[in-house]
Protein backbone atom coordinates (compact mmCIF):
# COMPACT_ATOMS: atom_id res chain seq x y z
CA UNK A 1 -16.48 1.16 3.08
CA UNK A 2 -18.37 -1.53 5.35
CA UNK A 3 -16.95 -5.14 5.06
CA UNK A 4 -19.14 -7.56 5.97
CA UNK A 5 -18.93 -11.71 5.69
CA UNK A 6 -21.28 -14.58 4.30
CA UNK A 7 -21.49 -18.10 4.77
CA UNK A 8 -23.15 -20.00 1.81
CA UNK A 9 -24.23 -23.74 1.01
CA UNK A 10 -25.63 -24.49 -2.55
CA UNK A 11 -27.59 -27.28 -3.64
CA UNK A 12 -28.61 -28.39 -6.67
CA UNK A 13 -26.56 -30.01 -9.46
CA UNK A 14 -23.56 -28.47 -8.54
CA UNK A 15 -20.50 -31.07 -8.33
CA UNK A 16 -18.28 -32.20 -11.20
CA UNK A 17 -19.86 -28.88 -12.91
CA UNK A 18 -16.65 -26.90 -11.82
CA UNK A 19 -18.63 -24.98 -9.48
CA UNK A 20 -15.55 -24.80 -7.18
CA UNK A 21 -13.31 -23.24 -9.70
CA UNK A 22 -15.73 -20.86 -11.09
CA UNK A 23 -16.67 -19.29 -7.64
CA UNK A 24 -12.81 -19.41 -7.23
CA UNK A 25 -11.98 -17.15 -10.11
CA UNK A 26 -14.92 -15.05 -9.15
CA UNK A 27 -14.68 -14.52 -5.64
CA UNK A 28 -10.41 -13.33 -6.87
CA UNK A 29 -12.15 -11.54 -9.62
CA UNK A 30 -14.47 -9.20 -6.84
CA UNK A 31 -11.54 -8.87 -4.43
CA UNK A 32 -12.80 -11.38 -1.81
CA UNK A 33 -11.10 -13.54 0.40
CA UNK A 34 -12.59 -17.27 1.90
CA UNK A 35 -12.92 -19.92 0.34
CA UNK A 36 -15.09 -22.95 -1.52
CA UNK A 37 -15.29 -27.08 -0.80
CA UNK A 38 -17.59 -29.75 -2.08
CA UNK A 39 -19.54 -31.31 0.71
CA UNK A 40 -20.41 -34.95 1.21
CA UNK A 41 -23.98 -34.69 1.09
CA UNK A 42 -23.55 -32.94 -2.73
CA UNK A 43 -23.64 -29.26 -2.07
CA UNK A 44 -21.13 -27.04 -2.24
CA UNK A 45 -20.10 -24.41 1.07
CA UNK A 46 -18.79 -21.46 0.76
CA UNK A 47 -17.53 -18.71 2.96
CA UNK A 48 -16.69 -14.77 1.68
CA UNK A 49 -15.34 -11.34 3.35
CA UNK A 50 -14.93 -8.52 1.47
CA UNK A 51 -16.68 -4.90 1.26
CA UNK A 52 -20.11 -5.47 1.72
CA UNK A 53 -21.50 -5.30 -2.16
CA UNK A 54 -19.54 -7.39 -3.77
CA UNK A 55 -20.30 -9.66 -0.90
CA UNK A 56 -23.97 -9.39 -2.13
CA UNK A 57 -22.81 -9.48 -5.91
CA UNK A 58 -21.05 -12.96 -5.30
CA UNK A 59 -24.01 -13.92 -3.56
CA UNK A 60 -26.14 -13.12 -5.92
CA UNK A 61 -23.82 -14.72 -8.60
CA UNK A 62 -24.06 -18.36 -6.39
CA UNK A 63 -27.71 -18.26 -6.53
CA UNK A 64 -27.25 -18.75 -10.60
CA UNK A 65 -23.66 -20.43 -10.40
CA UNK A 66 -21.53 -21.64 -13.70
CA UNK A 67 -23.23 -22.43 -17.18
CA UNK A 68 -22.93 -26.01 -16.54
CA UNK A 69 -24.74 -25.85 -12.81
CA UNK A 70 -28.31 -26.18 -11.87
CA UNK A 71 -28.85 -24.32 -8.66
CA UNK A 72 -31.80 -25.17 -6.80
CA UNK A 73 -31.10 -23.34 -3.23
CA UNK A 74 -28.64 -21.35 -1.74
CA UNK A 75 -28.82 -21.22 1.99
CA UNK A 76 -27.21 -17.95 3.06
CA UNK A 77 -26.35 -16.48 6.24
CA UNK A 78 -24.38 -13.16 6.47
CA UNK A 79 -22.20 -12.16 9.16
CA UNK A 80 -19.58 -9.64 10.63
CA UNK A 81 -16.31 -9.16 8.61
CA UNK A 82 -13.64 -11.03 10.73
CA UNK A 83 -10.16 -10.18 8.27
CA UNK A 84 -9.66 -13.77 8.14
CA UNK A 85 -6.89 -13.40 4.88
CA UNK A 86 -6.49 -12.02 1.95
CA UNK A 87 -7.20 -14.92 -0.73
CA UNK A 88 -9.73 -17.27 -1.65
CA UNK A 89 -8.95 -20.99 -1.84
CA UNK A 90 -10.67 -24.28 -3.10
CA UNK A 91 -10.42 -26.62 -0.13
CA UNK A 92 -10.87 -30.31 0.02
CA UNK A 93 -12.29 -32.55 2.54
């Protein structure tokens, strides 16, 4: 099974549309560990490791997001899998 990592930033309409918490309980729902913060400039970042599809799946998922979100880009870049934990966390700045 290759693991593999990806860093994400979304932009669009994507704060105080519970984008954080719905990535959250997705990312837990495909087995993924990272995690998910708002950034100042109104995007939300993102960072997931996990075996390598459902890597793709939840990046694939981001590039639609929640009901309530409008996603306009998703800037994406993957990388190696570095086993940096086992859970996925909302984090504020």
């Amino acid at each position: 099974m290759e693991k593999m990592s990806a860093h994400v930033v979304v932009h669009g309409r994507v704060q105080g549309v519970y984008f954080r918490a719905y990535t959250r309980d997705q990312a837990r729902l495909l087995g993924l560990s990272g995690w998910v913060l708002n950034r100042r400039d109104g995007s939300v970042e993102a960072f997931f490791e996990g075996e390598k599809s459902r890597v793709e799946e939840m990046v694939a998922w981001c590039r639609e997001g929640p009901p309530t979100a409008r996603v306009e880009q998703v800037a994406v870049e993957y990388g190696k899998f570095r086993g940096s934990g086992d859970s996925f966390e909302v984090r504020y700045r």
